[in-house]
Protein backbone atom coordinates (compact mmCIF):
# COMPACT_ATOMS: atom_id res chain seq x y z
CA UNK A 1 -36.80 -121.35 -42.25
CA UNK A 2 -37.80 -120.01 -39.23
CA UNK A 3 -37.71 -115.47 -39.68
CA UNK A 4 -37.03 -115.25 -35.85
CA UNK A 5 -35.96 -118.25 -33.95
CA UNK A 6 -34.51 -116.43 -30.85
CA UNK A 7 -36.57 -115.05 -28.15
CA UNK A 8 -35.38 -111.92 -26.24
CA UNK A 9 -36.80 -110.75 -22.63
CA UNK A 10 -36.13 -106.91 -22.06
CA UNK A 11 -36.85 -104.87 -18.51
CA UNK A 12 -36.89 -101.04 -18.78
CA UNK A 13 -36.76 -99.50 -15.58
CA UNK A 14 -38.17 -95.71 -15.52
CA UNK A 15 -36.34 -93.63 -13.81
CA UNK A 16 -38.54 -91.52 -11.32
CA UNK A 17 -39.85 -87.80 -11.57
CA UNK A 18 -41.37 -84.58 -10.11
CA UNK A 19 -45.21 -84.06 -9.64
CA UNK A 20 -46.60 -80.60 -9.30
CA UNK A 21 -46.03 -80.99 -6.30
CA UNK A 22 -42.30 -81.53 -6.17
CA UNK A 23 -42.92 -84.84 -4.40
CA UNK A 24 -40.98 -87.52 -6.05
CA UNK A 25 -42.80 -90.27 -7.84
CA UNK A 26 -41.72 -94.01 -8.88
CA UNK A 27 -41.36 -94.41 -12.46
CA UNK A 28 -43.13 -97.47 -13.98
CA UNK A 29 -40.96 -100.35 -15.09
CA UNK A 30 -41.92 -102.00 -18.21
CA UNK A 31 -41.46 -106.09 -19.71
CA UNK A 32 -41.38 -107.14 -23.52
CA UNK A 33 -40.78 -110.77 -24.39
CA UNK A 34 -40.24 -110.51 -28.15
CA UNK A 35 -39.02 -112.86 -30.93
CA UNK A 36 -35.70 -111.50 -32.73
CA UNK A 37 -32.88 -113.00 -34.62
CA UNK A 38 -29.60 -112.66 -32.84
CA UNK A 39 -25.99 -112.89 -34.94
CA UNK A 40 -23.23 -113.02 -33.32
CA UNK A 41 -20.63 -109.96 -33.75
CA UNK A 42 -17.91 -112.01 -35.30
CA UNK A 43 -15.97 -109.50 -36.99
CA UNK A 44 -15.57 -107.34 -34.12
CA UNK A 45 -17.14 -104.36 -35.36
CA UNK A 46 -17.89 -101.63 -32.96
CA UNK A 47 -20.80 -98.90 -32.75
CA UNK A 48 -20.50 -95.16 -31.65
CA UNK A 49 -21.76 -94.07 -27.94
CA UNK A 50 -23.42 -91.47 -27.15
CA UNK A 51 -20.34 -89.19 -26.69
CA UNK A 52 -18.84 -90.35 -29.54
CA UNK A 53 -16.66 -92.99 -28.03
CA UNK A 54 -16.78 -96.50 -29.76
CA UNK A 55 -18.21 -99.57 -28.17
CA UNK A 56 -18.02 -103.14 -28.52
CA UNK A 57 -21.04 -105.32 -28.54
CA UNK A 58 -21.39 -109.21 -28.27
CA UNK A 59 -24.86 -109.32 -30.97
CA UNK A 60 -27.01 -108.04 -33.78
CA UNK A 61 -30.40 -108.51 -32.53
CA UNK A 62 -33.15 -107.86 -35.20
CA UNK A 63 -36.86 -107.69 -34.20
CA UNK A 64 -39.68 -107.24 -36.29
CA UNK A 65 -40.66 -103.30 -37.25
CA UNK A 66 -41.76 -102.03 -33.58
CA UNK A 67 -42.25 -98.19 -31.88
CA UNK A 68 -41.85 -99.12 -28.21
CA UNK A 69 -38.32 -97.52 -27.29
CA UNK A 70 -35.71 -99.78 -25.89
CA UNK A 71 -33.19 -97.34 -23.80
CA UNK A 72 -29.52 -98.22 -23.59
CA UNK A 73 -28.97 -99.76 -20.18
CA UNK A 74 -31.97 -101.89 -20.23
CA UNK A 75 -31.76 -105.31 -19.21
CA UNK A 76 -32.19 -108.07 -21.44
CA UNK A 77 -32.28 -112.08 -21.56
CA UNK A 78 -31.83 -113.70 -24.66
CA UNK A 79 -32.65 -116.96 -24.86
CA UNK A 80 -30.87 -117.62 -28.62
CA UNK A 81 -31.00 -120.90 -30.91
CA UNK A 82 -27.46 -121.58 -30.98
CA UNK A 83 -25.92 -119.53 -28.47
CA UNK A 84 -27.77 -120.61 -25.17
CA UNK A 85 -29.15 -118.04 -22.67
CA UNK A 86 -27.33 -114.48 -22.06
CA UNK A 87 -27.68 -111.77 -20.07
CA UNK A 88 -26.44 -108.22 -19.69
CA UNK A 89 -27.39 -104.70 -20.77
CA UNK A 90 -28.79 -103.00 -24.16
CA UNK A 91 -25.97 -100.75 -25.68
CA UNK A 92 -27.63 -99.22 -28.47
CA UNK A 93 -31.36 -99.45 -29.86
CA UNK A 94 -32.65 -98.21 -33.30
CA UNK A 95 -36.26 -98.20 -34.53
CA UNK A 96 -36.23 -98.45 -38.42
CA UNK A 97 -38.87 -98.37 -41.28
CA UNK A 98 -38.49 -102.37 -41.82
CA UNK A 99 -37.31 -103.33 -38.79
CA UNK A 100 -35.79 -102.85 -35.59
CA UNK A 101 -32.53 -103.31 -34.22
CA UNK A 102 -30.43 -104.01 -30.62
CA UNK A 103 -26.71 -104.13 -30.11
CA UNK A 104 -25.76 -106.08 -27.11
């Protein structure tokens, strides 16, 4: 048995900012191609925004324990085992102790 069959591409795009200067500068986009386990949110469960305002999601995605910060709003590809390819934006991330954790 295979810990994380699914393979998820995610694009953060960094918003820009201020020198010294005041001239604006470009923020730097990052890529992360990671391996994950995505289960499908069959019971229709729903997680809490921001402002406190509940939000359905499509999948659990678990990753193995990582510190890079996925924002809401980043773009994602999953490629999933049973499920085919899907695309769309992050809702929620959460960095645990044993693991770490998307809602899509």
């Amino acid at each position: 048995m295979v810990r994380y069959p699914d393979t998820i591409a995610i694009t953060v795009a960094a918003s820009g900012s201020q020198n010294a200067s005041g001239i604006w500068v470009a923020g730097a986009s990052g890529y992360y191609s990671l391996d994950c386990r995505a289960e499908v949110n069959g019971s229709g469960k729903k997680i809490a925004s921001d402002d406190g305002s509940l939000i359905d999601y499509a999948f659990d995605v678990y990753l193995p324990a990582m510190t890079t910060v996925i924002p809401a709003g980043a773009s994602f590809s999953l490629a999933a085992l049973n499920n085919g390819t899907i695309r769309g934006k992050v809702k929620r991330a959460s960095n645990g102790q044993l693991n770490s954790r998307l809602w899509l």
